[in-house]
Protein backbone atom coordinates (compact mmCIF):
# COMPACT_ATOMS: atom_id res chain seq x y z
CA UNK A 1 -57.76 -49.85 -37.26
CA UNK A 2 -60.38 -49.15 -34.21
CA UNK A 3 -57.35 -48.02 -32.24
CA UNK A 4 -56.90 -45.37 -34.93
CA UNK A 5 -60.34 -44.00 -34.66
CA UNK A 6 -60.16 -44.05 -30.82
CA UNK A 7 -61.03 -40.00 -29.74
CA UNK A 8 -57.62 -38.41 -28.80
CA UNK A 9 -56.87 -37.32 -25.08
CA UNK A 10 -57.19 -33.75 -24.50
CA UNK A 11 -54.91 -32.57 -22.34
CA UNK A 12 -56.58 -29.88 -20.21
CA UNK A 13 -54.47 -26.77 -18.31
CA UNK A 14 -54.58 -26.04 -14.88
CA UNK A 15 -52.78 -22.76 -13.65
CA UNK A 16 -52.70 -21.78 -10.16
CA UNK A 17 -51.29 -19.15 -7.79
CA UNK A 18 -51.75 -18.01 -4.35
CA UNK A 19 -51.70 -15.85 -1.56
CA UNK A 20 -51.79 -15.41 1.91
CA UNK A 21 -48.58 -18.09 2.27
CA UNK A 22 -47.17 -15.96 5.32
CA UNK A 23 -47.01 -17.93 8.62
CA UNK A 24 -49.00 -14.72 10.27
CA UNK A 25 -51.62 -14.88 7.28
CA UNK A 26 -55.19 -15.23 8.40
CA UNK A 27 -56.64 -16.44 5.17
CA UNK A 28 -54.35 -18.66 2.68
CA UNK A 29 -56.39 -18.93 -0.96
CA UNK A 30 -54.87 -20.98 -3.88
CA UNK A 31 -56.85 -19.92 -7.53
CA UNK A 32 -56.75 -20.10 -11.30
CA UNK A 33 -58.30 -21.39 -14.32
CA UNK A 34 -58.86 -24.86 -15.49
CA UNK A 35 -59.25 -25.39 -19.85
CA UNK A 36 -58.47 -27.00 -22.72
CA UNK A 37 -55.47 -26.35 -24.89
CA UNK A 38 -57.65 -23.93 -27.62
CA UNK A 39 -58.96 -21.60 -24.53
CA UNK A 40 -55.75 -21.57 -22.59
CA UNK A 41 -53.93 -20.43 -25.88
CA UNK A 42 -56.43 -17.75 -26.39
CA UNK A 43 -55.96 -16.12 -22.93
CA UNK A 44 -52.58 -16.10 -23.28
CA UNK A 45 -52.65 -14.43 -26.46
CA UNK A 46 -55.56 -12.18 -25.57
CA UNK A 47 -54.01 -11.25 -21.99
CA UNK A 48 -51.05 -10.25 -23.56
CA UNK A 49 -52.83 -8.26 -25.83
CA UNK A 50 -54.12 -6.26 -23.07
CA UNK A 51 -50.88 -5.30 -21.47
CA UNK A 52 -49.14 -4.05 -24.32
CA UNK A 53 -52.39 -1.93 -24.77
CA UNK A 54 -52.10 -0.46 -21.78
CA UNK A 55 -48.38 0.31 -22.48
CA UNK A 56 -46.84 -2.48 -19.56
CA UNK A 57 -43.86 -4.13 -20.56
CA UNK A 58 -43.37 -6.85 -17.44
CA UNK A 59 -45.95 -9.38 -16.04
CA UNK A 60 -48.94 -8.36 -14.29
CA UNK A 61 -48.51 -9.28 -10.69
CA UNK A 62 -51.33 -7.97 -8.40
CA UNK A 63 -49.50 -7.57 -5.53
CA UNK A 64 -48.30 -4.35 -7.24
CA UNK A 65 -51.38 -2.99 -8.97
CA UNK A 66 -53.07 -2.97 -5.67
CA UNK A 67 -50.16 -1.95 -3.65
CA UNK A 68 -51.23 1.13 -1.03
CA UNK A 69 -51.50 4.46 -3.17
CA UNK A 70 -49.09 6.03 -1.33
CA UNK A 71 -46.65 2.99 -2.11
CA UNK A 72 -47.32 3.56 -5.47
CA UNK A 73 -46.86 6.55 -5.51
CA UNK A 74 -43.74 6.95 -3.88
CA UNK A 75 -42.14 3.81 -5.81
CA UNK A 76 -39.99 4.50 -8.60
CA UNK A 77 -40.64 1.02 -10.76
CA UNK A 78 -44.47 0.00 -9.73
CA UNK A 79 -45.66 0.10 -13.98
CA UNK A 80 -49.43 1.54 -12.53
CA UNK A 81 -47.97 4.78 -11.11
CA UNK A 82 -49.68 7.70 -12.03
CA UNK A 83 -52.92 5.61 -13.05
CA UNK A 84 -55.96 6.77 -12.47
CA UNK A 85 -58.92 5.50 -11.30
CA UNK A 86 -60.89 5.35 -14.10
CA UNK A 87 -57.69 3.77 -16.26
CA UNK A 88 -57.00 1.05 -13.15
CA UNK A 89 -61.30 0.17 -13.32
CA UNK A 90 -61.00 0.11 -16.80
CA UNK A 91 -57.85 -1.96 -17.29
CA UNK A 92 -59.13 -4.73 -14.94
CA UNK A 93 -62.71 -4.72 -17.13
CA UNK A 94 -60.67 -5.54 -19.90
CA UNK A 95 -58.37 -8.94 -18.24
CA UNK A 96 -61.43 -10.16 -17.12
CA UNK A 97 -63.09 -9.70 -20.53
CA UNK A 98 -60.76 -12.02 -21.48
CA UNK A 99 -61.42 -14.61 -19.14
CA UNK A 100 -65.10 -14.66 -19.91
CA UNK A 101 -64.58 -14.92 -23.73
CA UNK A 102 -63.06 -18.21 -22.82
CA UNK A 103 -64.22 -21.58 -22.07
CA UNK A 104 -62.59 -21.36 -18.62
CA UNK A 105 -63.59 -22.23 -15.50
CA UNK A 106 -61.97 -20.59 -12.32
CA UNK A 107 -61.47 -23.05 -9.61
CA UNK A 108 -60.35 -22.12 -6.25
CA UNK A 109 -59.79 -23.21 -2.20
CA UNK A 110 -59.54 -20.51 0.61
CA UNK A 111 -58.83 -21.39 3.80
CA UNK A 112 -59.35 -19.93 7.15
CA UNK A 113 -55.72 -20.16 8.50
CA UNK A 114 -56.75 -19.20 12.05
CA UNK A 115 -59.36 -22.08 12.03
CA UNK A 116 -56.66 -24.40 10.42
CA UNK A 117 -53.49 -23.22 12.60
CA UNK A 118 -55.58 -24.12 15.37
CA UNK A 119 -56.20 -27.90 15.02
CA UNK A 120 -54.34 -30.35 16.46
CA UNK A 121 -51.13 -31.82 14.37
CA UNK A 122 -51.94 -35.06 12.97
CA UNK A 123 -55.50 -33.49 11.96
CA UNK A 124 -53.45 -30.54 10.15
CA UNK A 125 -51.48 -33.45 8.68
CA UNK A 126 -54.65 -35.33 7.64
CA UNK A 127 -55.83 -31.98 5.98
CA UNK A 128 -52.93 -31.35 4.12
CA UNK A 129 -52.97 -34.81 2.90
CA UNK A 130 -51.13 -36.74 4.80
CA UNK A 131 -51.47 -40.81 5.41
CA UNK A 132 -51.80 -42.60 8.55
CA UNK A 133 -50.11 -46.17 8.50
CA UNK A 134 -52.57 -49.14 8.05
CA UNK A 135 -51.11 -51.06 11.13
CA UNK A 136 -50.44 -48.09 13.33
CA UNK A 137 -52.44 -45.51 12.87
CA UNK A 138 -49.99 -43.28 15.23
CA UNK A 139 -47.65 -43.38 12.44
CA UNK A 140 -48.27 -41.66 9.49
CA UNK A 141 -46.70 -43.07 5.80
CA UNK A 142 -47.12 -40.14 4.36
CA UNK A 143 -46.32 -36.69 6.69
CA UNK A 144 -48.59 -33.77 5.62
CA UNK A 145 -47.58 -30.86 6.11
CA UNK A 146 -49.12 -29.75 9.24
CA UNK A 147 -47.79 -26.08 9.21
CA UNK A 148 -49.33 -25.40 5.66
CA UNK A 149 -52.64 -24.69 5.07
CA UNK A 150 -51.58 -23.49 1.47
CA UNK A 151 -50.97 -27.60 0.84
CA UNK A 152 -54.70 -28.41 2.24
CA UNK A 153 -55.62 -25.46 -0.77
CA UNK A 154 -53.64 -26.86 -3.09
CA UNK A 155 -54.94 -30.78 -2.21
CA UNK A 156 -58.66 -29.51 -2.51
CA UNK A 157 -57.43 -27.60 -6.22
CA UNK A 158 -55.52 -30.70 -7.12
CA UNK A 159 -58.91 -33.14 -6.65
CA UNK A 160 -61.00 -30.73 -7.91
CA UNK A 161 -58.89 -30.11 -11.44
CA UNK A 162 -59.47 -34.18 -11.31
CA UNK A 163 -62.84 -33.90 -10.75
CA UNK A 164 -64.34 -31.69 -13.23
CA UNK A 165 -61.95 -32.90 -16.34
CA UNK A 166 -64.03 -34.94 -18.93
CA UNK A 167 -63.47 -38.78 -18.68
CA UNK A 168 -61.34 -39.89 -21.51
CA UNK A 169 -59.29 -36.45 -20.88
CA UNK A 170 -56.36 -35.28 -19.04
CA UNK A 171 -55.61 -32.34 -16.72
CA UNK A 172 -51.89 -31.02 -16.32
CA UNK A 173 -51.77 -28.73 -13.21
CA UNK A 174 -49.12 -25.81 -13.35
CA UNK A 175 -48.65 -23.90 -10.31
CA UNK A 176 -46.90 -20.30 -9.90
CA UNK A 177 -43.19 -20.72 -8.52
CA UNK A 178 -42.83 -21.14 -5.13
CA UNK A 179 -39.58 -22.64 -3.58
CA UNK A 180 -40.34 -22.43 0.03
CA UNK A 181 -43.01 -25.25 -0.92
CA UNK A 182 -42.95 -26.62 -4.07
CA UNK A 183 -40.80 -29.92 -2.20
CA UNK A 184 -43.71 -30.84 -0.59
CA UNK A 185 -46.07 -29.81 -3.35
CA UNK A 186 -44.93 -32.18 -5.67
CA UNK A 187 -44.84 -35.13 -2.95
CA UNK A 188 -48.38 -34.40 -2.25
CA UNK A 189 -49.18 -34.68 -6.13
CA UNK A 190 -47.65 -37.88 -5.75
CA UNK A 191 -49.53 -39.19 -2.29
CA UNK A 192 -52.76 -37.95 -4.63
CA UNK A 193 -51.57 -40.06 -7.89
CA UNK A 194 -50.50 -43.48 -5.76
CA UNK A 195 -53.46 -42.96 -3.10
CA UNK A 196 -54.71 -46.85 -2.38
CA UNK A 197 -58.19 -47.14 -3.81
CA UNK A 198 -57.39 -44.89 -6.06
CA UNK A 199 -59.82 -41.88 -6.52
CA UNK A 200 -62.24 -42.11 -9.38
CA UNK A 201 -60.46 -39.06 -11.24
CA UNK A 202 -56.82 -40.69 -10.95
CA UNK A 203 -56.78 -41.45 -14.43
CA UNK A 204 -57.60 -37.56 -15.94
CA UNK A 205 -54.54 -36.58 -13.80
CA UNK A 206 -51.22 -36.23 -15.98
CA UNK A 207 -48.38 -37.72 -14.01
CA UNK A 208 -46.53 -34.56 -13.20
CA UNK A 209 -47.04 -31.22 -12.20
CA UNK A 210 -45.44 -27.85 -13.05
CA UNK A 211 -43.88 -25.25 -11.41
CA UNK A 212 -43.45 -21.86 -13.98
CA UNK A 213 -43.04 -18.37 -13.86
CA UNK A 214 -45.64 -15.23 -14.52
CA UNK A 215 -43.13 -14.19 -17.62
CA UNK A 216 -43.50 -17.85 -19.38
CA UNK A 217 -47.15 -18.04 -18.60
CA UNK A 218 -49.76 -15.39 -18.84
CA UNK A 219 -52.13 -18.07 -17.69
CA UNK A 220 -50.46 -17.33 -14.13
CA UNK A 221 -50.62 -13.63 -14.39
CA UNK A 222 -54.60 -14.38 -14.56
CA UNK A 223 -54.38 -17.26 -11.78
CA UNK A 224 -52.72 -14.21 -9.65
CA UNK A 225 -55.27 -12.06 -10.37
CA UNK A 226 -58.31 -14.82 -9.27
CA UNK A 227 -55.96 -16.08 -6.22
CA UNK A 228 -55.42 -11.93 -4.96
CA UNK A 229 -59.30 -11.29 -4.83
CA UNK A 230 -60.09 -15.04 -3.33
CA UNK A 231 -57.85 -13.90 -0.50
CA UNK A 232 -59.46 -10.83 0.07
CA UNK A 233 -62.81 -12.67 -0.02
CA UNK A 234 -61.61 -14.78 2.26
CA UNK A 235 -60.70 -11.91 4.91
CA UNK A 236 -64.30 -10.71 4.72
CA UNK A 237 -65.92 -13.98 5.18
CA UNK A 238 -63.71 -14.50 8.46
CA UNK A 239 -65.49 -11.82 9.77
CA UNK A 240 -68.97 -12.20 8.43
CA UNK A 241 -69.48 -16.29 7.75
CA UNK A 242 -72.74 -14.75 5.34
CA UNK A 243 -70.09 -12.20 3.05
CA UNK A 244 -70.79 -13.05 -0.25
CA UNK A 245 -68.77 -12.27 -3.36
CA UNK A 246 -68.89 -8.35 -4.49
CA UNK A 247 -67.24 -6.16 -6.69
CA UNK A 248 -64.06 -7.66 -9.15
CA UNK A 249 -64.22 -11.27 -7.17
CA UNK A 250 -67.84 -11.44 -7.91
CA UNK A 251 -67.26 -11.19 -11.97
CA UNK A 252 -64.53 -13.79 -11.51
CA UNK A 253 -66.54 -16.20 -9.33
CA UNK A 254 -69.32 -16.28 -12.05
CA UNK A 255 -66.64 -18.13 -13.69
CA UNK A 256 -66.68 -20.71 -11.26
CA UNK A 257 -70.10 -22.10 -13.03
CA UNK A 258 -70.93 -24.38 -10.07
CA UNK A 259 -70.34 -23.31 -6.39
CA UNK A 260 -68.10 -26.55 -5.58
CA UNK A 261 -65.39 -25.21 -7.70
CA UNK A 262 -64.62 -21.78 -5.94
CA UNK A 263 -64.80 -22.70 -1.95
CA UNK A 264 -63.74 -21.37 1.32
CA UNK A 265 -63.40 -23.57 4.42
CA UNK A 266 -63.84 -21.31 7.35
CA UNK A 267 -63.79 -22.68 10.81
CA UNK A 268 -67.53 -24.55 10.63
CA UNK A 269 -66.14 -26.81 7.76
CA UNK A 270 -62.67 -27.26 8.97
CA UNK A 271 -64.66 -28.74 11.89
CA UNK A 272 -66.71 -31.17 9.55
CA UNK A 273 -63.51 -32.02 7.71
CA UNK A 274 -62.10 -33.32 11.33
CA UNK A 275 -64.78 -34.56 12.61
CA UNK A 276 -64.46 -37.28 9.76
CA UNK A 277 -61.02 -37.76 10.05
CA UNK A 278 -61.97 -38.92 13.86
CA UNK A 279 -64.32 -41.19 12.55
CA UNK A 280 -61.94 -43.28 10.57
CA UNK A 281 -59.35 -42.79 12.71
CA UNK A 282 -61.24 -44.43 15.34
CA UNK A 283 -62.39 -47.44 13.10
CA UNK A 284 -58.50 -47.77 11.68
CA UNK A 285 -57.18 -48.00 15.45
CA UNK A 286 -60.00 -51.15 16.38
CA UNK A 287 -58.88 -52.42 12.51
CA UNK A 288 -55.26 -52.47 13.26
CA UNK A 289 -55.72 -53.64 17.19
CA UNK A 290 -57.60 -56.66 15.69
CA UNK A 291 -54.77 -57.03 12.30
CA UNK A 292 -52.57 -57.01 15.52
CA UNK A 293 -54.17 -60.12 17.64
CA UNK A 294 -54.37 -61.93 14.83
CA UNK A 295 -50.56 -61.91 14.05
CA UNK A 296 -50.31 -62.91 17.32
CA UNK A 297 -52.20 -65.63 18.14
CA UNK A 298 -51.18 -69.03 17.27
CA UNK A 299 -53.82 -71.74 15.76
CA UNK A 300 -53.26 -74.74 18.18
CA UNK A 301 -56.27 -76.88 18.19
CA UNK A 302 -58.65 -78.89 16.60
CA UNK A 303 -60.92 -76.67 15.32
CA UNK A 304 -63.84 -79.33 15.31
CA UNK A 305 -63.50 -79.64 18.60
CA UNK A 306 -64.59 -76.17 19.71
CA UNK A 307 -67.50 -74.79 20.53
CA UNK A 308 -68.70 -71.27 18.86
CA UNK A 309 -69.43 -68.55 21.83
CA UNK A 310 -70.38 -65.80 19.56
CA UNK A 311 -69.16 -63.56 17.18
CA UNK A 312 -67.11 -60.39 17.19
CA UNK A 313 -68.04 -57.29 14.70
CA UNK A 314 -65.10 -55.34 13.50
CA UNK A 315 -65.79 -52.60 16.46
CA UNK A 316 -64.74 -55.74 18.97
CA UNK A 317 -67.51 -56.22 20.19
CA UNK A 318 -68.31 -59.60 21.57
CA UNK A 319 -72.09 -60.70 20.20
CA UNK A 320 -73.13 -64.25 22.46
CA UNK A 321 -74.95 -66.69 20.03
CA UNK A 322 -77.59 -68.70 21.69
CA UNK A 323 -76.62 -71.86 23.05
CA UNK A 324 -77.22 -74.94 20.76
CA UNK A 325 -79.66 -77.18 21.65
């Protein structure tokens, strides 16, 4: 009977999108909206809502609502042709009315591609979630993806989803379509799911993740929307490190409710991020050097017949212990 009264899980919604995935990209962002089941239904329904009102029949995508004007103009299918200004302001008041009448909370990772694209491999591979091998650290058991920096987006998205879930609760990510690296993707959801400890949040992670389209989930459409303007956020903080949010990204990072959720690593933090990764690397080289002698030497003597020198710390070094008298 207590097992009946136990509090349900609550299986929370992620949905994510990005931008900036180009190999020439400067700034790679990966954004969207983390809720539970009542306010992901609403935005759906409400989102919707808004597109039919404004006459649109497909998806919104942004990368054709803020196409060049002349490209709209001269296109023959781009839905916003012939807007003007005042209906374009007006329509994107009204989608992120919607967000804010939810209980959502936008969650987001930019990344300075630049700063990334210029580290060396295994600590691009480290940031994208790779796994060095316990006993040779040279090796890696798990790859990374060292040519991505949308993976080291999607990694911090991924943790962060885990982080902010309620305990006793579930998050199931769902990520916009993307074939050129959804393979990886989903083996980096797994690296994140088996990791050994095991983060704290590993049990509000669902087991899977999900790869849809913009025309099955509105959620997407307002993922797209969040990811489009954390791109272009992230292009003006590679030029000034002190840009902060303005204009349509600023009423969509107030969703964010806590700065940790909605970050950009620029080159300063990439730094940080490998300076820590040289840290352990270091101590998981003297680990596996000493994991190594050990295999190798052979116990053949009397123990009680030695003498103790001294002692040696896990860095190797050799500590003399005073002679006994």
């Amino acid at each position: 009977m207590a097992e009946l009264k136990k509090k349900p899980i609550i299986t929370f919604g992620g949905y994510f999108d990005e931008s900036g995935i180009t190999e020439d990209s400067e700034v790679c962002a990966v954004a969207g909206f983390l809720g539970g089941p009542p306010a992901m239904y609403r935005l759906a329904k409400e989102w919707k809502k808004v597109l039919r009102h404004y006459g649109l029949t497909g998806p919104f995508h942004s990368i054709q609502f803020y196409a060049p004007p002349e490209k709209i103009k001269a296109s023959t299918n781009n839905p916003y042709r012939g807007w003007s200004n005042t209906r374009r302001k007006k329509f994107i008041s009204d989608l992120i009315a919607v967000l804010r009448k939810g209980n959502l909370m936008l969650i987001g990772m930019g990344v300075d591609a630049v700063a990334f694209r210029s580290r060396s491999k295994d600590e691009r591979r480290w940031l994208t979630g790779g796994s060095p091998n316990v006993m040779n650290p040279d090796k890696w058991k798990v790859q990374g993806k060292p040519s991505s920096p949308y993976h080291f987006a999607l990694r911090v998205v991924v943790e962060t989803c885990g982080t902010r879930t309620p305990d006793g609760d579930m998050v199931h990510v769902c990520m916009s379509e993307q074939n050129q690296y959804e393979g990886f993707a989903m083996e980096l959801y797994r690296a994140i799911l088996d990791r050994q400890p095991p983060f704290e949040f590993r049990p509000r992670l669902d087991d899977s993740i999900t790869f849809g389209s913009h025309e099955k989930y509105p959620q997407l459409q307002a993922a797209d929307l969040a990811a489009y303007h954390l791109y272009q956020f992230g292009i003006e903080r590679r030029l000034d490190p002190k840009a902060e949010p303005t204009g349509t990204f600023r009423r969509l990072y107030l969703l964010s409710m806590d700065s940790d959720n909605s970050k950009f690593a620029d080159a300063e933090s990439i730094e940080r991020i490998c300076l820590g990764f040289k840290k352990k690397r270091d101590a998981a080289a003297v680990q596996a050097a000493l994991r190594r002698t050990r295999l190798r030497v052979k116990v053949s003597h009397d123990p009680e017949s030695c003498e103790i020198l001294g002692t040696v710390d896990a860095s190797g070094t050799f500590h003399p212990m005073a002679p006994s008298t």
